[in-house]
N, C-alpha and C. Protein backbone atom coordinates (compact mmCIF):
# COMPACT_ATOMS: atom_id res chain seq x y z
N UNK A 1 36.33 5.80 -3.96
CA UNK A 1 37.79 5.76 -3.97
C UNK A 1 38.28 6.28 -5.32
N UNK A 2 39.44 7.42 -5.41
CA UNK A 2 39.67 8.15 -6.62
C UNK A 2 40.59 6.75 -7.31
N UNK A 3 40.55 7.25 -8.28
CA UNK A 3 41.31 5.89 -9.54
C UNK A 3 42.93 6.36 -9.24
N UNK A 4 43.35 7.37 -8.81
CA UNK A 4 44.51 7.94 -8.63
C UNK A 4 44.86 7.02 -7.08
N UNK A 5 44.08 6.41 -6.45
CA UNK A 5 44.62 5.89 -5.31
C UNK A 5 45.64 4.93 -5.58
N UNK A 6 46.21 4.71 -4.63
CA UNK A 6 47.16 3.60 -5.11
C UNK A 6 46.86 1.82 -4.66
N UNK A 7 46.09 2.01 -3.85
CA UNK A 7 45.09 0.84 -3.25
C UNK A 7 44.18 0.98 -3.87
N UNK A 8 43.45 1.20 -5.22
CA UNK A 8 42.70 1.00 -6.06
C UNK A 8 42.59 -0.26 -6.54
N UNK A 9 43.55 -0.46 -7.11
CA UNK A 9 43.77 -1.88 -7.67
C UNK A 9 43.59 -3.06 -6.79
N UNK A 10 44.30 -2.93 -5.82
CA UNK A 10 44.35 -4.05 -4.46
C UNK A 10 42.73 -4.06 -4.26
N UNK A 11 41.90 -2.95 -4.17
CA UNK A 11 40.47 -3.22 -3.84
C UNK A 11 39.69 -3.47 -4.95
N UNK A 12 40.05 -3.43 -5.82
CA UNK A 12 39.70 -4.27 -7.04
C UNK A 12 39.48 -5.29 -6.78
N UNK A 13 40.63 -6.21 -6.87
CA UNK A 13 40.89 -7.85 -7.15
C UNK A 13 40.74 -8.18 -5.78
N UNK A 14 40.51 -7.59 -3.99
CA UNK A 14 39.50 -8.17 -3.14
C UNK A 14 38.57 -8.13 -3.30
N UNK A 15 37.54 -7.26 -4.20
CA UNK A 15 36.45 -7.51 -4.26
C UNK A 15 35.86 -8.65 -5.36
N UNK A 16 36.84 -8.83 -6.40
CA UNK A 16 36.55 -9.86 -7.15
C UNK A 16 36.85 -11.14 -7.14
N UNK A 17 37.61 -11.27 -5.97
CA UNK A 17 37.82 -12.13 -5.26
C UNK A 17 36.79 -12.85 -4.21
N UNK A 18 36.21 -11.43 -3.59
CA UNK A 18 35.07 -12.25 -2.94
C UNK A 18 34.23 -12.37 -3.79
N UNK A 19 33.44 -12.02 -4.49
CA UNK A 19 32.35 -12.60 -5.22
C UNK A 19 32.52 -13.29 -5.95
N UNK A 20 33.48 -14.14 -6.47
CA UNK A 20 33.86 -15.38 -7.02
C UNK A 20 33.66 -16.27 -5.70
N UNK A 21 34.10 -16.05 -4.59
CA UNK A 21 33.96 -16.94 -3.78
C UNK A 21 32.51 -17.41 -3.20
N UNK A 22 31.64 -15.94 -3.51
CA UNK A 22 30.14 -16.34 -3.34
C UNK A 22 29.80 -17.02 -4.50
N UNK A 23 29.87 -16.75 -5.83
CA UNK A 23 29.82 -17.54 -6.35
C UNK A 23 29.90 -18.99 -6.83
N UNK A 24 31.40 -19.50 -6.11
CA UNK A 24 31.94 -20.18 -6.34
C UNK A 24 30.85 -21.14 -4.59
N UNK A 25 30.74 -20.45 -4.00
CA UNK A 25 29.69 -21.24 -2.91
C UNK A 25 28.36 -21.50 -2.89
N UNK A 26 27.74 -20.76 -3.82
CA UNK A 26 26.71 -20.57 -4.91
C UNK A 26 26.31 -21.91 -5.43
N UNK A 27 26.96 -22.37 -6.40
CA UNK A 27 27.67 -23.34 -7.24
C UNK A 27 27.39 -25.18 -6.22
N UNK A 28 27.86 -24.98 -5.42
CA UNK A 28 28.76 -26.09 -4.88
C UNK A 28 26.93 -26.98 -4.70
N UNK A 29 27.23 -28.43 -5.14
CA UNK A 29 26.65 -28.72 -5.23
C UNK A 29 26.64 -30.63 -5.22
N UNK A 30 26.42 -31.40 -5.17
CA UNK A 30 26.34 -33.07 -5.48
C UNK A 30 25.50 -33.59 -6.31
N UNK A 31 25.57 -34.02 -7.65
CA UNK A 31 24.77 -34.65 -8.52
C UNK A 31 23.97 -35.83 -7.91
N UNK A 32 25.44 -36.72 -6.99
CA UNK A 32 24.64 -37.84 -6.73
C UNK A 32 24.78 -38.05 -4.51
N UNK A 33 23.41 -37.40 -4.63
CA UNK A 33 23.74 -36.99 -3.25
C UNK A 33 23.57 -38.29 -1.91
N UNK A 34 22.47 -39.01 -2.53
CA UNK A 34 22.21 -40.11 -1.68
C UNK A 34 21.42 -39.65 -0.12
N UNK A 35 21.16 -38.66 0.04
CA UNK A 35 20.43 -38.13 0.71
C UNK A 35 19.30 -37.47 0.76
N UNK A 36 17.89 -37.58 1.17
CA UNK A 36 16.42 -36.82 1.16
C UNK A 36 16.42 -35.54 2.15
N UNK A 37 16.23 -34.75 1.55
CA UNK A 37 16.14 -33.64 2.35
C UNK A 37 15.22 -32.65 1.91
N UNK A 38 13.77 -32.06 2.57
CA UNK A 38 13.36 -31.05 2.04
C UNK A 38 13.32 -29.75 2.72
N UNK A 39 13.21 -28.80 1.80
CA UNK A 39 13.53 -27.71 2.66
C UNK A 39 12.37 -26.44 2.00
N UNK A 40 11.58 -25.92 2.84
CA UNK A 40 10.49 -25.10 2.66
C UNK A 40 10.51 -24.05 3.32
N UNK A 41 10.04 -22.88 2.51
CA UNK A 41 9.79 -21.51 3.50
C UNK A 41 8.65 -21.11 3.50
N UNK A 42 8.04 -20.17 4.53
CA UNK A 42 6.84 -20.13 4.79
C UNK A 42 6.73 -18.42 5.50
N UNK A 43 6.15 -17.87 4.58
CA UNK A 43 5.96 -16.27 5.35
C UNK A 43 4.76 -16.02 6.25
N UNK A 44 5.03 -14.89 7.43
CA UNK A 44 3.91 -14.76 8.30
C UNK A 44 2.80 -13.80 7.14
N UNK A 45 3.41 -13.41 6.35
CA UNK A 45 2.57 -12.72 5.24
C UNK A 45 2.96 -12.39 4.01
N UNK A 46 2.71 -13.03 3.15
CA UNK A 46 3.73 -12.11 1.89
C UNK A 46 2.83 -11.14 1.17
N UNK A 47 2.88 -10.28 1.33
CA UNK A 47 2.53 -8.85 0.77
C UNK A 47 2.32 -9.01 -0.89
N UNK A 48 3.71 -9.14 -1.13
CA UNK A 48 4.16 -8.96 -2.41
C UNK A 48 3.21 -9.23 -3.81
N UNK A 49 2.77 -8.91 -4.30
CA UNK A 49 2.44 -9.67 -5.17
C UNK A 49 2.97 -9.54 -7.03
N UNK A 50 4.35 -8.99 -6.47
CA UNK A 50 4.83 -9.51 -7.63
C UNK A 50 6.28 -10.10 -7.14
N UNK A 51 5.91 -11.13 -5.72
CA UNK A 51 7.09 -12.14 -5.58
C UNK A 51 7.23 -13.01 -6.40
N UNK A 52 6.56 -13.49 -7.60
CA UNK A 52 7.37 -14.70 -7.82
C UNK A 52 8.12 -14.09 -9.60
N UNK A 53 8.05 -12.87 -9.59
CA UNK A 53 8.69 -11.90 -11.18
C UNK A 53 10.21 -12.44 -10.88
N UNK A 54 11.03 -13.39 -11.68
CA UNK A 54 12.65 -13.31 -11.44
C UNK A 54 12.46 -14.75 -10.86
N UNK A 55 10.89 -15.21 -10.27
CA UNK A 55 11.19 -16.62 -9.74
C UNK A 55 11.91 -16.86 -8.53
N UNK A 56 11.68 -16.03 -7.90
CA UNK A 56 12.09 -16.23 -6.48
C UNK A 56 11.50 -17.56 -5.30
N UNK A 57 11.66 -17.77 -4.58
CA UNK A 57 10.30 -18.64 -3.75
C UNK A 57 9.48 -18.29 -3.27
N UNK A 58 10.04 -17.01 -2.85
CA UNK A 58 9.07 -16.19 -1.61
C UNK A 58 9.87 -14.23 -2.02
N UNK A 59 8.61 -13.33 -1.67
CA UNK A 59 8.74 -12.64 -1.50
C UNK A 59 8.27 -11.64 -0.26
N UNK A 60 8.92 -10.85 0.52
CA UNK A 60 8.71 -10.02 1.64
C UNK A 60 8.64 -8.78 1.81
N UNK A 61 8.02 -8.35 2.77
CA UNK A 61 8.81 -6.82 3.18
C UNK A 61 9.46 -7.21 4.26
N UNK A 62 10.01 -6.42 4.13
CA UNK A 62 11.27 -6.44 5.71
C UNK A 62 10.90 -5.80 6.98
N UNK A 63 11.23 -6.72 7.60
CA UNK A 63 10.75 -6.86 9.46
C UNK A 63 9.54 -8.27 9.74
N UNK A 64 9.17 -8.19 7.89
CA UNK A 64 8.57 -10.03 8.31
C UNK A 64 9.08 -11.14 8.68
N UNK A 65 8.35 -12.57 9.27
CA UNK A 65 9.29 -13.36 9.71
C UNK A 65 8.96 -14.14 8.81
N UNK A 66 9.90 -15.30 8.47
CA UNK A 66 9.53 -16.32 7.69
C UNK A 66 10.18 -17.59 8.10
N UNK A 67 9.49 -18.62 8.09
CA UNK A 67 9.77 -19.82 8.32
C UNK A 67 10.51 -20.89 7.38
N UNK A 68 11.90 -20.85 8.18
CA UNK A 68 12.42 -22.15 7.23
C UNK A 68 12.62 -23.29 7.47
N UNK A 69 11.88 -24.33 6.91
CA UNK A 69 11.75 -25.70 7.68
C UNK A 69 12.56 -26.84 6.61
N UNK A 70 13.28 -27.33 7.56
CA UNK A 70 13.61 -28.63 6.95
C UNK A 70 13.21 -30.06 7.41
N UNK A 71 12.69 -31.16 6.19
CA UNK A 71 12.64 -32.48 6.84
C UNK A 71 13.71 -33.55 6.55
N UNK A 72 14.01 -34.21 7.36
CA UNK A 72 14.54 -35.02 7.11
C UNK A 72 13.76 -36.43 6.88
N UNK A 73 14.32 -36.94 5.28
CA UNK A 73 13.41 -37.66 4.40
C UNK A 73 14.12 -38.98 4.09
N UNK A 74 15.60 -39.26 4.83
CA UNK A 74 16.50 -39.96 5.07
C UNK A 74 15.99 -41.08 5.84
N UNK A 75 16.76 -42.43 5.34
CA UNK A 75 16.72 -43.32 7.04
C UNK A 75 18.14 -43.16 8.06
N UNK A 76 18.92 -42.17 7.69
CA UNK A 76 19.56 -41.50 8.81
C UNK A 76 19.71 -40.50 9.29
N UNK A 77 20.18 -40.41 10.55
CA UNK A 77 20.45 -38.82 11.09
C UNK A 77 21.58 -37.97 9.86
N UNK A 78 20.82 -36.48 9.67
CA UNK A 78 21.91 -35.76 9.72
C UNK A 78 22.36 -34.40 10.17
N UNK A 79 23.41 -34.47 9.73
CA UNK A 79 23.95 -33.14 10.61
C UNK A 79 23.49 -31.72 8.94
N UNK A 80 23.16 -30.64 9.55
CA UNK A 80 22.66 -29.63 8.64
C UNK A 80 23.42 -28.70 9.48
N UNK A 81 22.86 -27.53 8.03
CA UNK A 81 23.41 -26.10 8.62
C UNK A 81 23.03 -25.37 7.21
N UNK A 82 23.21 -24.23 7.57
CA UNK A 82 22.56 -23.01 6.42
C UNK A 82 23.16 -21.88 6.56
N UNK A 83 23.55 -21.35 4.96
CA UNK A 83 24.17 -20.35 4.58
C UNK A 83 23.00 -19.34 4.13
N UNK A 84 23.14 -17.97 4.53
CA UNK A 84 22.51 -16.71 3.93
C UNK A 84 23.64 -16.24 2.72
N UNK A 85 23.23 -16.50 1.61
CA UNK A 85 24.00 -15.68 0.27
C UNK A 85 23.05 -14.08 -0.25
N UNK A 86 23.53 -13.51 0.37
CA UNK A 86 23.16 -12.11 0.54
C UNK A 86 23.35 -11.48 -1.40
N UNK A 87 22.73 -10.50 -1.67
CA UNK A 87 23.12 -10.17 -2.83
C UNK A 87 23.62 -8.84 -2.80
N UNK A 88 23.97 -8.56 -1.39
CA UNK A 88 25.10 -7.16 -1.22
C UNK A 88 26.42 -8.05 -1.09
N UNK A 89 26.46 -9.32 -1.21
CA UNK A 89 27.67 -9.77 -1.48
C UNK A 89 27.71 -10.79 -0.25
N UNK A 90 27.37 -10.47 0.78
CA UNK A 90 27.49 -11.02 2.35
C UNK A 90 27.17 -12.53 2.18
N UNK A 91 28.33 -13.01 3.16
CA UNK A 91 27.75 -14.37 3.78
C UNK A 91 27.70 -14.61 4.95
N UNK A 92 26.35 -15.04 5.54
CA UNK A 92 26.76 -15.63 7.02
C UNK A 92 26.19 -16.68 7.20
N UNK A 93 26.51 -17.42 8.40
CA UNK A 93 26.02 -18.45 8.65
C UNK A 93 24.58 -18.33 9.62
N UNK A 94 23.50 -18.75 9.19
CA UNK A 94 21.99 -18.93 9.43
C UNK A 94 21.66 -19.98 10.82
N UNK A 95 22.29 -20.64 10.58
CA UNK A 95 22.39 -22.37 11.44
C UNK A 95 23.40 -22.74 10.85
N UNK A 96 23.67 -23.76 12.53
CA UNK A 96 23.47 -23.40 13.88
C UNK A 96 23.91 -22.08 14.34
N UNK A 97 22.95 -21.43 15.31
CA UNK A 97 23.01 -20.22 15.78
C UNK A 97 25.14 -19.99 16.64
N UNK A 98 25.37 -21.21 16.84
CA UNK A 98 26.51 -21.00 17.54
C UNK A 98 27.44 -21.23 16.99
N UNK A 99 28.32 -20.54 16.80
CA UNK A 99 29.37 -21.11 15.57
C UNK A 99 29.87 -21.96 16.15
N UNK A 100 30.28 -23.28 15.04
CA UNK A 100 31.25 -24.18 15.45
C UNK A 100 30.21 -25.14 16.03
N UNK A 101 29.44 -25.28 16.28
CA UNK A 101 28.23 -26.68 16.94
C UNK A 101 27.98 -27.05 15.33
N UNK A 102 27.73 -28.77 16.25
CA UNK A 102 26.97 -29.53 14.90
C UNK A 102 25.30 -29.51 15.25
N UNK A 103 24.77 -29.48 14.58
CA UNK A 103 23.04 -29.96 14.77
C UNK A 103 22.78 -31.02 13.94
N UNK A 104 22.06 -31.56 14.30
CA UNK A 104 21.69 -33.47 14.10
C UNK A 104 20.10 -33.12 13.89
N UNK A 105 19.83 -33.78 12.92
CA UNK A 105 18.29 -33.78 12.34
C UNK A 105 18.09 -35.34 12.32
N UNK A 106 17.19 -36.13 13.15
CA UNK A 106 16.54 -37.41 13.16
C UNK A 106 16.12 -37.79 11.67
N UNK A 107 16.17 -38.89 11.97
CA UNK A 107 15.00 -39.47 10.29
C UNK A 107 13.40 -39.04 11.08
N UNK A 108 13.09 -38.49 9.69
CA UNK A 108 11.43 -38.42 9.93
C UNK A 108 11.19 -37.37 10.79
N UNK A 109 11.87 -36.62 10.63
CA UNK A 109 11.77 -35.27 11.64
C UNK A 109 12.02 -34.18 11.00
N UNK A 110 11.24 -32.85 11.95
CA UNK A 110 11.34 -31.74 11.17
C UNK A 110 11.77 -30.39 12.07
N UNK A 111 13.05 -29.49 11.24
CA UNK A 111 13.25 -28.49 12.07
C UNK A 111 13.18 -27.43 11.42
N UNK A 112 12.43 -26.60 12.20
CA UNK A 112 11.83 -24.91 11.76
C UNK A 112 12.47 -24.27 12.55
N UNK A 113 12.99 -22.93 11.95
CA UNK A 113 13.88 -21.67 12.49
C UNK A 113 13.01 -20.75 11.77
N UNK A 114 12.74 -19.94 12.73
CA UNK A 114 11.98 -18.21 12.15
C UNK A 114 13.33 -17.61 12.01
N UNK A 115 13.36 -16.92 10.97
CA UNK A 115 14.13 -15.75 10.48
C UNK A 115 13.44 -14.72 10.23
N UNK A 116 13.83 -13.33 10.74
CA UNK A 116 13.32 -12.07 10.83
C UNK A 116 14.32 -11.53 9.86
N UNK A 117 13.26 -11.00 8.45
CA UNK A 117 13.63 -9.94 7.44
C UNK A 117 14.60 -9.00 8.15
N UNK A 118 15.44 -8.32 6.58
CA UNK A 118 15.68 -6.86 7.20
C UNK A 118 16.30 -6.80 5.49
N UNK A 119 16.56 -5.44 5.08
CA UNK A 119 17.30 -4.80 4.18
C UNK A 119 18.48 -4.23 4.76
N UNK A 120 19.21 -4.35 3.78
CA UNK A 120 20.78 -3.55 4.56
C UNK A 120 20.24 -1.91 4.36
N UNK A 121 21.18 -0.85 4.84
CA UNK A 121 21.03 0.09 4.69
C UNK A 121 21.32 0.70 3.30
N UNK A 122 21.11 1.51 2.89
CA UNK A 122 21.19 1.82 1.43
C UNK A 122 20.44 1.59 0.27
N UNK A 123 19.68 0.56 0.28
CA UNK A 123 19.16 -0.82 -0.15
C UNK A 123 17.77 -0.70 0.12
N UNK A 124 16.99 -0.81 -1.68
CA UNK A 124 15.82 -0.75 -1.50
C UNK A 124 15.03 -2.13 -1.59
N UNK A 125 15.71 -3.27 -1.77
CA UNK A 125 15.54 -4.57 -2.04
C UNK A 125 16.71 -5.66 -1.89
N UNK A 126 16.43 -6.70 -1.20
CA UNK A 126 17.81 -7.18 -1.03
C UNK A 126 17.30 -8.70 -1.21
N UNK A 127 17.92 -9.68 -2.16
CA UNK A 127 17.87 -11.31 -2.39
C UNK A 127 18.87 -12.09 -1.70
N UNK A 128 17.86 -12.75 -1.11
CA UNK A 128 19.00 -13.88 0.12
C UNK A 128 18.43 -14.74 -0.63
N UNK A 129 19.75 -15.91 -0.66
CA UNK A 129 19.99 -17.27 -0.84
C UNK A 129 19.80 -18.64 -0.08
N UNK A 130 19.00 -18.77 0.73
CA UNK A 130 19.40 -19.48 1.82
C UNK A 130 19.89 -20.66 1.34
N UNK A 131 20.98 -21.41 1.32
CA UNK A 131 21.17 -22.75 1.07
C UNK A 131 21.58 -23.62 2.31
N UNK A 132 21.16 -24.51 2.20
CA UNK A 132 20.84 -25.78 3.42
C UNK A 132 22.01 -26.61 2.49
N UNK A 133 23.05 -27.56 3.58
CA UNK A 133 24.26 -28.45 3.57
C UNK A 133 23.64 -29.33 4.20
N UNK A 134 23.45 -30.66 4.03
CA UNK A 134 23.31 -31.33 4.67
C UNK A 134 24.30 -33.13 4.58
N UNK A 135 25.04 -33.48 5.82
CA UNK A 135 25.58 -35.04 5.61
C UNK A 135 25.25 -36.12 6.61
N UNK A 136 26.06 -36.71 6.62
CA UNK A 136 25.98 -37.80 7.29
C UNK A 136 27.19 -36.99 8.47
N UNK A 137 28.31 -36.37 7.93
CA UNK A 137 29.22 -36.32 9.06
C UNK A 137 29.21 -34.73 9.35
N UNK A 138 29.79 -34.50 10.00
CA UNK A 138 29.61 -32.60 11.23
C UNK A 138 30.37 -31.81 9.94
N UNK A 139 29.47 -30.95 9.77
CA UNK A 139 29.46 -29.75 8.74
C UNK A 139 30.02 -28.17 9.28
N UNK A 140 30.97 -27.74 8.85
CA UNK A 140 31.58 -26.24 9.82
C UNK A 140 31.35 -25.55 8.18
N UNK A 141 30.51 -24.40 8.75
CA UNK A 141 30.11 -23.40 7.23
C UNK A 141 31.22 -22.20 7.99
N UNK A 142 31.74 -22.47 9.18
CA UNK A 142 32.14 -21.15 9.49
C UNK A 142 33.34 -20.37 8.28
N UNK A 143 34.41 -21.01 7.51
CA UNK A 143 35.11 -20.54 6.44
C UNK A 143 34.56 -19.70 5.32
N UNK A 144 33.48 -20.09 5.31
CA UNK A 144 32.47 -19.75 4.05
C UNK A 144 31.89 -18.22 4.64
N UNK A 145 31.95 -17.55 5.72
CA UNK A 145 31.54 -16.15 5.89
C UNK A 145 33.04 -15.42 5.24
N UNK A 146 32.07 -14.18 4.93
CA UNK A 146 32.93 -13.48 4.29
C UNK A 146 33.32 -12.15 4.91
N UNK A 147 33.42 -12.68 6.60
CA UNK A 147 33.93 -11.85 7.44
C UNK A 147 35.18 -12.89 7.61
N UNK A 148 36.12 -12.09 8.39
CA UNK A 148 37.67 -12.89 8.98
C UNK A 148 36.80 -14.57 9.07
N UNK A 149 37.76 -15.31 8.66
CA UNK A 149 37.93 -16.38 9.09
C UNK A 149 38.35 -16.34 10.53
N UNK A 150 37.73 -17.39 11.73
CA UNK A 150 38.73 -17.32 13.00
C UNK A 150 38.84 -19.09 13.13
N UNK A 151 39.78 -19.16 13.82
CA UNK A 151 40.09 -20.38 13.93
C UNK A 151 40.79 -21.44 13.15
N UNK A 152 40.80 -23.00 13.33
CA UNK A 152 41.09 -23.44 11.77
C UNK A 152 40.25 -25.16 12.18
N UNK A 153 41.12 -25.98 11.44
CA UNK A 153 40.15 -27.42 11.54
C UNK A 153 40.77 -28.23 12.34
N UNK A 154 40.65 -28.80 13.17
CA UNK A 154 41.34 -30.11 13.63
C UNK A 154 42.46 -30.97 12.98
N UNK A 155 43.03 -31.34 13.14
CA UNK A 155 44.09 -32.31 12.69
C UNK A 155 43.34 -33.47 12.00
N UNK A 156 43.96 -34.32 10.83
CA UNK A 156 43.49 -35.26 10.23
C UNK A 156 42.78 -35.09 9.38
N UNK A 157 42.29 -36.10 8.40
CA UNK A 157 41.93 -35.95 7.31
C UNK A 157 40.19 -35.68 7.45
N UNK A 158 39.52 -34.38 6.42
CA UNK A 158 38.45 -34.17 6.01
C UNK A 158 37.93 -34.88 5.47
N UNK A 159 36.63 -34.75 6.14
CA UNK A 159 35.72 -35.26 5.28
C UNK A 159 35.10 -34.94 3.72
N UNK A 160 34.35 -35.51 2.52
CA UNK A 160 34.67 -34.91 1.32
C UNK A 160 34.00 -33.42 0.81
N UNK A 161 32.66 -33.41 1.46
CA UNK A 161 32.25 -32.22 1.50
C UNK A 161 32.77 -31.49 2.58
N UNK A 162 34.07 -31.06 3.68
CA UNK A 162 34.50 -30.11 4.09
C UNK A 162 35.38 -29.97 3.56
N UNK A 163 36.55 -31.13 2.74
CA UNK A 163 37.20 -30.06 1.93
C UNK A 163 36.98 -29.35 0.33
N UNK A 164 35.83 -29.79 0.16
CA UNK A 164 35.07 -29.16 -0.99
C UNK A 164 35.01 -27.47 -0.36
N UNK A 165 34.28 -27.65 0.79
CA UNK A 165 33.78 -25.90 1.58
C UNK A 165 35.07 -25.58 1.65
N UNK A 166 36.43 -26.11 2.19
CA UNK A 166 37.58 -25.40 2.02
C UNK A 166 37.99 -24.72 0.77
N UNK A 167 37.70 -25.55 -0.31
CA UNK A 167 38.62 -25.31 -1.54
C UNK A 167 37.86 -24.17 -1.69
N UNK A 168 36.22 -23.91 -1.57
CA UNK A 168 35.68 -23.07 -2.11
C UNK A 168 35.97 -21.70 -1.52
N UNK A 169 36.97 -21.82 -0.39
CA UNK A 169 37.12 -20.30 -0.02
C UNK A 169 38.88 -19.67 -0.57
N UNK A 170 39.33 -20.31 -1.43
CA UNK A 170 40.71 -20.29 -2.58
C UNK A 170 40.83 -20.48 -3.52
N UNK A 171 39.36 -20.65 -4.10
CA UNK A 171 39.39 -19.86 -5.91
C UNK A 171 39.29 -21.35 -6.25
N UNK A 172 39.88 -21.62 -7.13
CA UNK A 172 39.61 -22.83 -7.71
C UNK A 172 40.34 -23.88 -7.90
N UNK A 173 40.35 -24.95 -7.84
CA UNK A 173 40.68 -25.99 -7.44
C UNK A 173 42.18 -26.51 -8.49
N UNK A 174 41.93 -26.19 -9.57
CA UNK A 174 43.68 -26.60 -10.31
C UNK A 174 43.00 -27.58 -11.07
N UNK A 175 44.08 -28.61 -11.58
CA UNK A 175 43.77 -29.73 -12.47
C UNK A 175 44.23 -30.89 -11.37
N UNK A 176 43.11 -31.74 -11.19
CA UNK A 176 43.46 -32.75 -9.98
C UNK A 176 43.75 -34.08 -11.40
N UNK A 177 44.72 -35.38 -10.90
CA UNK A 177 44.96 -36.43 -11.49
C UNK A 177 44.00 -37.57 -11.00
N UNK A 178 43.48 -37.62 -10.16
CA UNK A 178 42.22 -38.26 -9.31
C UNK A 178 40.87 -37.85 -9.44
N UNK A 179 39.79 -38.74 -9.25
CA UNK A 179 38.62 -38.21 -9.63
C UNK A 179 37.91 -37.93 -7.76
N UNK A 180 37.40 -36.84 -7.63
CA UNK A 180 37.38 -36.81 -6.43
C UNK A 180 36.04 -37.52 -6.10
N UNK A 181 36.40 -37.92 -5.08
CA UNK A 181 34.93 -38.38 -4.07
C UNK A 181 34.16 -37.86 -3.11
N UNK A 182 32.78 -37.64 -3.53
CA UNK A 182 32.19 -36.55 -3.22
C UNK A 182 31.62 -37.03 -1.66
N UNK A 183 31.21 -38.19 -1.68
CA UNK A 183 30.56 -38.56 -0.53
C UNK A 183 28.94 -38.33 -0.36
N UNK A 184 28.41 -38.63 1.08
CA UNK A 184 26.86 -38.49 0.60
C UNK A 184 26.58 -37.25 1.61
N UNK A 185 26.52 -36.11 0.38
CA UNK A 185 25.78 -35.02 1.28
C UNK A 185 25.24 -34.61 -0.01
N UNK A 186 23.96 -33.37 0.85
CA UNK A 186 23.35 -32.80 -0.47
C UNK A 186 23.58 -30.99 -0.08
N UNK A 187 22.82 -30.62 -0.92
CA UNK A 187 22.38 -29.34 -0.50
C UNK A 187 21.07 -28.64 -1.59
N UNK A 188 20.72 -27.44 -0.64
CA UNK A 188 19.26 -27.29 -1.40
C UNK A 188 19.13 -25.97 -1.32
N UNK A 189 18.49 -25.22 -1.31
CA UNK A 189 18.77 -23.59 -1.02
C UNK A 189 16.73 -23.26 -1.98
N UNK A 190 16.64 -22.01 -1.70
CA UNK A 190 15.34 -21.33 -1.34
C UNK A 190 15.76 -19.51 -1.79
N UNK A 191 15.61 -18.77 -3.00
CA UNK A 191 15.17 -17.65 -2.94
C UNK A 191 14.33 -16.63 -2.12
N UNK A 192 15.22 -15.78 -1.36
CA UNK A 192 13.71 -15.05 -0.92
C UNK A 192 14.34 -13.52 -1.44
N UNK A 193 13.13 -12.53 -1.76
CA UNK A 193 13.34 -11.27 -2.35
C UNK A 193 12.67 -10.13 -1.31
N UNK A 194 13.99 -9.63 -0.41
CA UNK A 194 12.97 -8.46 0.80
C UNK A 194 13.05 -7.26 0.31
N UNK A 195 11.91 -6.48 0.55
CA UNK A 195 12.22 -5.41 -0.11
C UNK A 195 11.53 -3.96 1.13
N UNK A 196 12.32 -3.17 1.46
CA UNK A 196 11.69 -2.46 2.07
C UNK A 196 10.60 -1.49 2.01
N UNK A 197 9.80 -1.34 3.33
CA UNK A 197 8.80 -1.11 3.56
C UNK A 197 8.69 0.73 3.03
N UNK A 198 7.54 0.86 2.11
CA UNK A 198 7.18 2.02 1.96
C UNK A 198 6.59 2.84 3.23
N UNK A 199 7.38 4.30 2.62
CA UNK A 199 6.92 5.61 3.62
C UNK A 199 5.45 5.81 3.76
């Protein structure tokens, strides 16, 4: 886009806009979570052997699958879900496959999702974020993609980690007179570094 455009500027400050907001979802986090949760990945092969340079968890080529498992280490059920923080900027939602469903993880139980690699186009290496949300009450990551928002929330008051995920998609929060209450959720997240497959 020439600097002479006149929507230059406007695509400026959307783009720095969204990556504050990945950032700013990046970030989001509970000191005191009150919840066990582990979360592990597992490749059908990792090639790489200079995945762990930068400290990643895992490193790939793309079109591998890799396994992301979570346990629940809790003596209650909870509800989870998982964000992909892309480092072309992208966010989507990982789990649950259907937007808008809750998924419920038992105590003492464990759930694995294969995810199949890929690089975007252009892109000779690409770092996903996966971060795992996990509470006691129904978790919607759908706001947090950084495609259109659709839809909105139900009537009545949020719970404390959904309007945390709200605030995080409108920059930053102001100077509050209250100390907020975070409630008991956690979250955990996993580096992986794909890099595409040589000619």
């Amino acid at each position: 886009m020439p600097v002479s455009d006149p929507s230059v500027v406007k695509h400026v400050v959307d783009q720095v806009k969204a990556w504050a907001k990945w950032f700013n979802i990046l970030s989001i986090r509970n000191a005191q979570p009150g919840i066990e949760l582990q979360f592990t990945l597992k490749g059908s092969q990792t090639r790489d052997p200079m995945a762990r340079v930068g400290r990643p968890d895992m490193g790939v080529v793309e079109g591998e699958t890799v396994e992301a498992t979570l346990t629940n280490n809790s003596t209650s059920a909870l509800y989870v879900a998982m964000l992909d923080l892309s480092s072309d900027g992208s966010i989507s939602v990982v789990y649950p496959e259907v937007e808008g469903s809750s998924e419920v993880l038992q105590p003492d139980k464990v759930l694995t999702r294969t995810l199949t690699t890929f690089v975007p186009k252009g892109r000779s290496v690409v770092t996903d974020i996966l971060k795992v949300f996990a509470s006691y009450k129904p978790i919607d990551l759908s706001p947090l993609s950084q495609s259109a928002i659709k839809g909105g929330f139900r009537s009545g008051e949020l719970d404390p980690l959904q309007a945390l995920l709200m605030d995080s998609t409108t920059g930053t929060r102001g100077v509050l007179n209250t100390r907020l209450t975070l409630g008991a959720w956690t979250t955990t997240q996993r580096v992986l570094v794909v890099k595409r497959k040589r000619s």
